[in-house]
N, C-alpha and C. Protein backbone atom coordinates (compact mmCIF):
# COMPACT_ATOMS: atom_id res chain seq x y z
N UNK A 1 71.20 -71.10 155.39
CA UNK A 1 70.78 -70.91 156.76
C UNK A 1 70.30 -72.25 157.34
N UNK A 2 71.04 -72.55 158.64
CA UNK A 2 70.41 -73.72 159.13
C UNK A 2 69.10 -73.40 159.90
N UNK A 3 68.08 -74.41 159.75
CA UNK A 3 66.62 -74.63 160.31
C UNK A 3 66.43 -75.63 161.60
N UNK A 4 65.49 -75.50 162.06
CA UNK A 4 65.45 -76.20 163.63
C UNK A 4 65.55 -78.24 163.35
N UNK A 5 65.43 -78.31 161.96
CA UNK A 5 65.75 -79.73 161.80
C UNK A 5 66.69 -79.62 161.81
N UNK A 6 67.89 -78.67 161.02
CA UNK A 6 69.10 -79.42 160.25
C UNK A 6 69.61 -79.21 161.69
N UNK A 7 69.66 -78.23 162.71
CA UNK A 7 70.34 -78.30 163.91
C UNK A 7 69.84 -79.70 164.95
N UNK A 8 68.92 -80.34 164.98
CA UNK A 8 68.42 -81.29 165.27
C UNK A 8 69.47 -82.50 164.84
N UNK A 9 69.51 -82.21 163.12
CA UNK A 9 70.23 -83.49 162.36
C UNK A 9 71.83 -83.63 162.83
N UNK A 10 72.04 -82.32 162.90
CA UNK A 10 74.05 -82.02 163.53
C UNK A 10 73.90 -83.10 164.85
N UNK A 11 72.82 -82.42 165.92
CA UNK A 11 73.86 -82.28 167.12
C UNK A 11 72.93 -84.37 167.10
N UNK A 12 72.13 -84.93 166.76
CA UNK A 12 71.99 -86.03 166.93
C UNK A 12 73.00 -87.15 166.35
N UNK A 13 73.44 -86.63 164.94
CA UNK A 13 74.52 -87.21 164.55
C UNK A 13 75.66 -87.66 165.60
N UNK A 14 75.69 -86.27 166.30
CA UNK A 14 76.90 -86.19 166.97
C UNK A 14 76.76 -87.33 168.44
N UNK A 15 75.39 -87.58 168.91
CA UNK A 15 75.12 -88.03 169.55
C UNK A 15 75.10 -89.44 169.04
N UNK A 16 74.92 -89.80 168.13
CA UNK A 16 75.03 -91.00 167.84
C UNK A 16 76.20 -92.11 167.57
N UNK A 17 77.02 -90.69 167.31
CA UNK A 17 78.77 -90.99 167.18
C UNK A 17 79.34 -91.16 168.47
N UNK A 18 79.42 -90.48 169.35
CA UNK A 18 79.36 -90.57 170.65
C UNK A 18 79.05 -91.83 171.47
N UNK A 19 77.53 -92.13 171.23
CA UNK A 19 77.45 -93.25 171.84
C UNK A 19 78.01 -94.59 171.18
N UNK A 20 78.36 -94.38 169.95
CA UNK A 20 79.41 -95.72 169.10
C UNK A 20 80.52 -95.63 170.23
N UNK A 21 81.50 -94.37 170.37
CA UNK A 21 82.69 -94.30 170.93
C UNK A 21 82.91 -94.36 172.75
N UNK A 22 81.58 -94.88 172.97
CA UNK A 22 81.42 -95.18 174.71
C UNK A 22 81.40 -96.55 174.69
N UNK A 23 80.24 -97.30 173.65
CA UNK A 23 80.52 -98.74 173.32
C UNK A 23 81.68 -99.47 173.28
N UNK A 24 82.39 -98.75 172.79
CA UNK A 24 83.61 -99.07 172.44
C UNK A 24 84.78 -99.03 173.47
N UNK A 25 84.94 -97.70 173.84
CA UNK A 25 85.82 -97.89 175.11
C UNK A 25 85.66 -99.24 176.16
N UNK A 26 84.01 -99.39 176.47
CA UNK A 26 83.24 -100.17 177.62
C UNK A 26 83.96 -101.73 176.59
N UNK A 27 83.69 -101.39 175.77
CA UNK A 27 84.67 -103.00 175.10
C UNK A 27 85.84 -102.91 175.78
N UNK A 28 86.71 -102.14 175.04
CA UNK A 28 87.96 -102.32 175.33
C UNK A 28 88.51 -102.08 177.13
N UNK A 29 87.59 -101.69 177.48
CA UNK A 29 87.69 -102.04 179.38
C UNK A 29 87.50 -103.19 179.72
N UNK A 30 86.22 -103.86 179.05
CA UNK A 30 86.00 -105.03 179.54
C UNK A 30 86.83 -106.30 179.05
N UNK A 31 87.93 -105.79 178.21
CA UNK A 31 88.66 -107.06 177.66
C UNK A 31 89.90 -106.83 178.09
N UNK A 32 90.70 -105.99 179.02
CA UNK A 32 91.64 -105.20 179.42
C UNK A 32 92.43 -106.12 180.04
N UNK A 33 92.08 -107.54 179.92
CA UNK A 33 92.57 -108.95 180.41
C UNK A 33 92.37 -109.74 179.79
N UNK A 34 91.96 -109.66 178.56
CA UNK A 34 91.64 -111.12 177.50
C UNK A 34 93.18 -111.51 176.67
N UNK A 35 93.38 -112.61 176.99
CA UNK A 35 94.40 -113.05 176.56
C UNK A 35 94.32 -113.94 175.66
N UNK A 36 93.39 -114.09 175.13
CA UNK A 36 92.85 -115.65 174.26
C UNK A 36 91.60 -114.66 173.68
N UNK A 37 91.18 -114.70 171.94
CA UNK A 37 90.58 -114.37 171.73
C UNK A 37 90.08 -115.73 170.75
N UNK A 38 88.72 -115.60 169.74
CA UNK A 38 88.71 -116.17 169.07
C UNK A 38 89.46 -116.28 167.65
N UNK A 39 90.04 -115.23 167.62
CA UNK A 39 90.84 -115.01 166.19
C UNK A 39 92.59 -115.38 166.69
N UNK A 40 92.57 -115.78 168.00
CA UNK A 40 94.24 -115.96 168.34
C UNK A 40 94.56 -114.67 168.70
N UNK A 41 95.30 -114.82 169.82
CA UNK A 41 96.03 -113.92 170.32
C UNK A 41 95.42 -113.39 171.47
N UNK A 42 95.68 -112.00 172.31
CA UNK A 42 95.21 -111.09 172.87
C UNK A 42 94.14 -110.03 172.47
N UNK A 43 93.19 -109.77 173.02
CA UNK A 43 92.12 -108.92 172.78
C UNK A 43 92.89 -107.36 171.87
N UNK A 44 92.58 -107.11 171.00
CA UNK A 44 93.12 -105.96 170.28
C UNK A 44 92.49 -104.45 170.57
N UNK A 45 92.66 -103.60 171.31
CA UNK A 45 91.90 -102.21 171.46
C UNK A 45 91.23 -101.37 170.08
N UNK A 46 90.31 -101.58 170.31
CA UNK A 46 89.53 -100.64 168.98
C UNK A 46 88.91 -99.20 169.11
N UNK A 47 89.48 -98.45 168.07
CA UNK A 47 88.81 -97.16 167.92
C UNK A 47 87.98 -96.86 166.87
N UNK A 48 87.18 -96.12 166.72
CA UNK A 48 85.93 -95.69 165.79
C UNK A 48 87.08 -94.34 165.31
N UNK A 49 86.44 -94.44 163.98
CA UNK A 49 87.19 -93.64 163.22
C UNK A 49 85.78 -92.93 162.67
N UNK A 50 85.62 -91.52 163.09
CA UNK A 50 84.74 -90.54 162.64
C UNK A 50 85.04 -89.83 161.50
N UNK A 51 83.99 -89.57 160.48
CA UNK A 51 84.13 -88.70 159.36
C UNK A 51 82.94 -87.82 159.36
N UNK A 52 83.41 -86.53 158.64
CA UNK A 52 82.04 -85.29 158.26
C UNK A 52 82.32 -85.45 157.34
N UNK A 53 80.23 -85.50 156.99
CA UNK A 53 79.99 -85.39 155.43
C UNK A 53 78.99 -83.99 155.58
N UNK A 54 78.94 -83.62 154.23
CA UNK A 54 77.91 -82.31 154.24
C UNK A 54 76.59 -82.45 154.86
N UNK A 55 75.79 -81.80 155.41
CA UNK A 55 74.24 -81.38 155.71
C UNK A 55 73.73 -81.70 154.76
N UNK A 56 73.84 -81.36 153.37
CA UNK A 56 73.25 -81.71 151.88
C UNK A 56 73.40 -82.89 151.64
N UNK A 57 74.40 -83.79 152.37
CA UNK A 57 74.18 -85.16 151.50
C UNK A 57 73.38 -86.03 152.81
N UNK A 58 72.75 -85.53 153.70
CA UNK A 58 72.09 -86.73 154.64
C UNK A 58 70.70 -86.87 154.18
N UNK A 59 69.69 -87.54 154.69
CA UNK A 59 68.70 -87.39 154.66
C UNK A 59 67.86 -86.48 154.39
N UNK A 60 67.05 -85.74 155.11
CA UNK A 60 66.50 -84.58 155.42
C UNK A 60 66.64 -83.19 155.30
N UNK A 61 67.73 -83.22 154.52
CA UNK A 61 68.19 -81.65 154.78
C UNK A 61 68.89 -81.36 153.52
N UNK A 62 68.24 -81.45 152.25
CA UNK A 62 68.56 -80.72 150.85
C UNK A 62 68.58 -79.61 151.12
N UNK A 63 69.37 -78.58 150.15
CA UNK A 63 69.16 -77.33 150.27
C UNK A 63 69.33 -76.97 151.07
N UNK A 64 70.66 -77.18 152.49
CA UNK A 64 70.52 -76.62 153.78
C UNK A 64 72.08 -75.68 153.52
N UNK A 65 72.59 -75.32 154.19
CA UNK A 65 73.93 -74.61 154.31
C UNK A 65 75.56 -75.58 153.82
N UNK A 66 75.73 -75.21 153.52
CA UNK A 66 77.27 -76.67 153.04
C UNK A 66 77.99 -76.37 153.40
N UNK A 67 78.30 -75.66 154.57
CA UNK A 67 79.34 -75.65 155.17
C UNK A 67 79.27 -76.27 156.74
N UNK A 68 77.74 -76.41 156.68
CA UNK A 68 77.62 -77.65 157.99
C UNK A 68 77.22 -78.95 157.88
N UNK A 69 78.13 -79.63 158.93
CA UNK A 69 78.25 -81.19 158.59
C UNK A 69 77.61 -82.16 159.67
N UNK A 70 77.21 -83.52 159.22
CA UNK A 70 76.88 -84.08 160.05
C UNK A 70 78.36 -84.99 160.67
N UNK A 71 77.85 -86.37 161.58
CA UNK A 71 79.20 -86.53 161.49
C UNK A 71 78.67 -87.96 161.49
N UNK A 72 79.58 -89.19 161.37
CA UNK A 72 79.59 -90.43 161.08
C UNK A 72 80.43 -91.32 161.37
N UNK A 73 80.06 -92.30 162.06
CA UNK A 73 81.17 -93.69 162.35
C UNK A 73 81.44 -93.74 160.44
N UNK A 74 82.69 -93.95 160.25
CA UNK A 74 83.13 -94.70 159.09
C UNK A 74 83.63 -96.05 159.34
N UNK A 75 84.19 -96.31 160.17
CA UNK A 75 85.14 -97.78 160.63
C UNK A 75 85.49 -98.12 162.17
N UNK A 76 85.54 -99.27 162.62
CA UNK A 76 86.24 -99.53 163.95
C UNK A 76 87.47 -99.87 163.61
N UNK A 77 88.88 -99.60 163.59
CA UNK A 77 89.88 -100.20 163.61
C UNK A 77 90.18 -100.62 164.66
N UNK A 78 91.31 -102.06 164.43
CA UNK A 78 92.49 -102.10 165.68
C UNK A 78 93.28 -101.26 166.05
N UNK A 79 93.91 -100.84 167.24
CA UNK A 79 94.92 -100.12 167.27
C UNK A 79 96.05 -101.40 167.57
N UNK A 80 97.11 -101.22 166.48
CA UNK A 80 98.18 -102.08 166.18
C UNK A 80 99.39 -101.83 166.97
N UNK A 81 99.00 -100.65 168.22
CA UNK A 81 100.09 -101.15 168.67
C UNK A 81 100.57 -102.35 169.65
N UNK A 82 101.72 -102.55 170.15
CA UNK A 82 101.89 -103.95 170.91
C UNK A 82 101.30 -104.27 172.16
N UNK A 83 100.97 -105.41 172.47
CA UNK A 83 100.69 -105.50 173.91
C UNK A 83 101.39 -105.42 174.81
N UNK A 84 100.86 -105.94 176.29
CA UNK A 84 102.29 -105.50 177.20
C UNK A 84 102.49 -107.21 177.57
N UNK A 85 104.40 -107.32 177.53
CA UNK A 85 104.22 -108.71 177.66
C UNK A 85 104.75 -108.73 179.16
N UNK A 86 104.27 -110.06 179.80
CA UNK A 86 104.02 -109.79 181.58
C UNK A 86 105.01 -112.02 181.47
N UNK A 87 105.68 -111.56 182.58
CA UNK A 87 106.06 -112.92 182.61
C UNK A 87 105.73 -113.63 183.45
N UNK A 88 104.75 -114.99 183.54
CA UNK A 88 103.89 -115.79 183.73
C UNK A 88 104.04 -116.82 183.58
N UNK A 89 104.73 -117.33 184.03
CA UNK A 89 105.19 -118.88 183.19
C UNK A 89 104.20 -119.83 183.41
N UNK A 90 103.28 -119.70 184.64
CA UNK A 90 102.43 -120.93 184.68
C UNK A 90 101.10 -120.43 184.33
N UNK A 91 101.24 -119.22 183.79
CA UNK A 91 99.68 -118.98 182.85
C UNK A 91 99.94 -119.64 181.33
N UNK A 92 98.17 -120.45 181.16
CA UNK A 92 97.66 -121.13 180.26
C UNK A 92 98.42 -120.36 178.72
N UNK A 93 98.61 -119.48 178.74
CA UNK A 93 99.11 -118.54 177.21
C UNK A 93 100.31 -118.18 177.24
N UNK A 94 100.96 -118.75 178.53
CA UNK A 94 102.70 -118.25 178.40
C UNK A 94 103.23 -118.62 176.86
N UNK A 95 104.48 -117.87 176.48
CA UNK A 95 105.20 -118.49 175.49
C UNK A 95 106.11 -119.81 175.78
N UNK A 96 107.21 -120.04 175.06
CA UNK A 96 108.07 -120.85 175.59
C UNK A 96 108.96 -120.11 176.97
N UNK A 97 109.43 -119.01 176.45
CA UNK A 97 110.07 -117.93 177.89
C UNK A 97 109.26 -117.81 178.77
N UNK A 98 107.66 -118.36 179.22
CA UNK A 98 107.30 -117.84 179.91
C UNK A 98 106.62 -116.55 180.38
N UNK A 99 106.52 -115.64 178.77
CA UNK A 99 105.41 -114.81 178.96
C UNK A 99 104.19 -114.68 178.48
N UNK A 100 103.45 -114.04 178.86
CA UNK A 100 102.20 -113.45 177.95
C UNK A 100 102.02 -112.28 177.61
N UNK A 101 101.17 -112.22 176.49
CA UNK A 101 101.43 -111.17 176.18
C UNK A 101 99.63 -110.40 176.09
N UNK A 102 99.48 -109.39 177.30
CA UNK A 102 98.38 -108.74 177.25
C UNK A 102 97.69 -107.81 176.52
N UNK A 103 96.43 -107.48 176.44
CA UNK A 103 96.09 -106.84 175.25
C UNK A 103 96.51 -105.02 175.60
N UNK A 104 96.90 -104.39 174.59
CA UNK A 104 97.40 -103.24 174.19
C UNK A 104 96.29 -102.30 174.66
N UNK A 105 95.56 -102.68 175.67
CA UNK A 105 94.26 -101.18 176.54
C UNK A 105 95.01 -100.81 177.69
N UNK A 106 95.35 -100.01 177.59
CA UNK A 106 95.78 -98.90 178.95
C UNK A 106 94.28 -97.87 179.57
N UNK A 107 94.62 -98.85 180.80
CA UNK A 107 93.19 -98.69 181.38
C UNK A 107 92.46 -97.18 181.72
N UNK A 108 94.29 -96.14 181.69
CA UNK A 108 93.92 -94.64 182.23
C UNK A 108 93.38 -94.32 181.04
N UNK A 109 94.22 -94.20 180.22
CA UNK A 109 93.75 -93.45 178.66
C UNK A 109 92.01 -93.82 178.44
N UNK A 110 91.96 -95.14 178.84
CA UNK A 110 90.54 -95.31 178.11
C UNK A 110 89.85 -95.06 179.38
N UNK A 111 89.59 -94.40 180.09
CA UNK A 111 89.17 -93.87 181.25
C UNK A 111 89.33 -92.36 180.73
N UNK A 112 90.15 -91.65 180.42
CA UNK A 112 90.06 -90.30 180.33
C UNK A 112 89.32 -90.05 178.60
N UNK A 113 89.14 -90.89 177.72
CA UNK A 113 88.60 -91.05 176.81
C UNK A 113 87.49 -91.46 176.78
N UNK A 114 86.57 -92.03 178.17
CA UNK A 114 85.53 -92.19 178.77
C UNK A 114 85.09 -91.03 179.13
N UNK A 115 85.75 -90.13 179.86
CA UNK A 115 85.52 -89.12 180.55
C UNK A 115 84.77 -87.81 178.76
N UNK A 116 86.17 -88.00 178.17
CA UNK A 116 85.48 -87.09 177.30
C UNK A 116 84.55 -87.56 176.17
N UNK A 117 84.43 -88.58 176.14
CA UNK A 117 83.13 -89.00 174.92
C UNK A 117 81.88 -88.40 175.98
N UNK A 118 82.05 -88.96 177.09
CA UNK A 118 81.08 -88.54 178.00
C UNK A 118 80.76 -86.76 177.93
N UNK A 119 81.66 -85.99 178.29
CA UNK A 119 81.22 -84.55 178.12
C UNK A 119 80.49 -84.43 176.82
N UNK A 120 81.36 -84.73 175.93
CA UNK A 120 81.05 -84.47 174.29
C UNK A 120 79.26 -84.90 173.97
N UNK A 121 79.36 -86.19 174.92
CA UNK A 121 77.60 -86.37 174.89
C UNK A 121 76.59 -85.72 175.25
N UNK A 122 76.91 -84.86 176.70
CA UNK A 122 76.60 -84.05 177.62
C UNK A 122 76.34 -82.66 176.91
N UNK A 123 76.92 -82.42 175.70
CA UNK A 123 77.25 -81.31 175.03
C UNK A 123 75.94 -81.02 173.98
N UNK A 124 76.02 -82.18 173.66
CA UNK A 124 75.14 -82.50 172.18
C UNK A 124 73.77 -82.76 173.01
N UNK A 125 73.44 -83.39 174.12
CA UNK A 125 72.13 -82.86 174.76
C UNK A 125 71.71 -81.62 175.35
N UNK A 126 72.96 -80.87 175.46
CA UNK A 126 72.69 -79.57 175.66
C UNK A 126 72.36 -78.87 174.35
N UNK A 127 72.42 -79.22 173.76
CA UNK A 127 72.62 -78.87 172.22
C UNK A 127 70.85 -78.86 171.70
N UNK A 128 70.78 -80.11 172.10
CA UNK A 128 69.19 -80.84 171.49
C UNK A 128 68.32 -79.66 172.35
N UNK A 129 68.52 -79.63 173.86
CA UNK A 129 67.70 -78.86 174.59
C UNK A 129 67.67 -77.57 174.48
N UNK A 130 68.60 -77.13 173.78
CA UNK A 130 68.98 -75.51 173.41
C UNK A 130 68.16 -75.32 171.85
N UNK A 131 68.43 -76.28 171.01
CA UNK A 131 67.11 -76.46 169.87
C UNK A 131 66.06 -76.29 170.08
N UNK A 132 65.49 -77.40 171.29
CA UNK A 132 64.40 -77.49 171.44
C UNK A 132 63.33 -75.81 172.09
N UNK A 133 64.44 -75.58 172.95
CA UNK A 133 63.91 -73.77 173.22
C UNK A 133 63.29 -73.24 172.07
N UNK A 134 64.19 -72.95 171.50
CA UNK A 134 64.28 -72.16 170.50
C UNK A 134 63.46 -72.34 169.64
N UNK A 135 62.71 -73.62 169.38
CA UNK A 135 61.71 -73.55 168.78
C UNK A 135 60.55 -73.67 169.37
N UNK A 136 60.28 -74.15 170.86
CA UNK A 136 58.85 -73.46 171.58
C UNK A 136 58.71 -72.04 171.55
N UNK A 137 60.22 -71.07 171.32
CA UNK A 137 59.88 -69.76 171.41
C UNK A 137 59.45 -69.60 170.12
N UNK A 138 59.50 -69.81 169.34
CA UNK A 138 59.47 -69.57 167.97
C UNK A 138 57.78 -70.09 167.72
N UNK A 139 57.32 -70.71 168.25
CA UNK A 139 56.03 -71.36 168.56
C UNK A 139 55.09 -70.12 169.26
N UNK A 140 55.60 -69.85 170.45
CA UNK A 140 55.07 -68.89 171.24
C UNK A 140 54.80 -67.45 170.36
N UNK A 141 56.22 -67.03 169.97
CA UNK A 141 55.79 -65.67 169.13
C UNK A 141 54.86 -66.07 168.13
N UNK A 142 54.95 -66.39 167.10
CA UNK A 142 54.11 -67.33 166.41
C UNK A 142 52.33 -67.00 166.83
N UNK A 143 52.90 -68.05 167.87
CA UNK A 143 51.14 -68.50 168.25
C UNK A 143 50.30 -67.06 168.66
């Protein structure tokens, strides 16, 4: 049976994952024109790669239910796919043909992937505040 922590421990997790994957978009918006990085090349789009681990293996919450999970950044990868190449001949990063080649963020996608990290956040504070009830009532009968 989950307890007013371990529901605490879920939906903050979730909130914490969340706000990794807003960071991240807000990167990859703000580089949505970097053509020169320090490692060479064009700015590369990165995603957070989330994993669930059990309720039993976090912190706080031995002995809780195992079939509920928290959740966790595991990694930022690149996404490897190609950039878009734009022909430019008198920009500083042209090739010899005369193009460049821009970084691989498509500005809608990471806009509608804005949109839903955003709900998903919206969710998990509804979440916290729906906890939090539930245990002033639980206080009240109680008291």
């Amino acid at each position: 049976m989950l307890g007013i922590f371990s529901a605490m421990e879920i939906s903050a997790s979730g909130l914490s994952a969340e706000r990794v994957r807003m960071n991240t978009i807000a990167s990859n918006l703000a580089n949505a024109k970097t053509t020169r990085t320090e490692e060479g090349g064009p700015y590369r789009r990165l995603d957070p790669v989330f994993v669930a681990r059990p309720l039993g293996q976090a912190r706080f919450s031995a002995g809780t239910d195992a079939s509920a999970s928290v959740v966790h950044v595991d990694r930022i990868v690149e996404d490897q796919r190609p950039g878009m190449m734009v022909h430019q001949p008198g920009h500083p990063d042209a090739d010899e043909a005369g193009y460049v080649e821009y970084p691989n963020v498509n500005v809608v996608e990471e806009m509608v992937n804005m949109i839903t990290a955003s709900r998903a956040y919206e969710a998990g504070v509804s979440s916290v505040s729906a906890v939090k009830r539930m245990a002033r009532s639980a206080i009240d009968i109680g008291g």
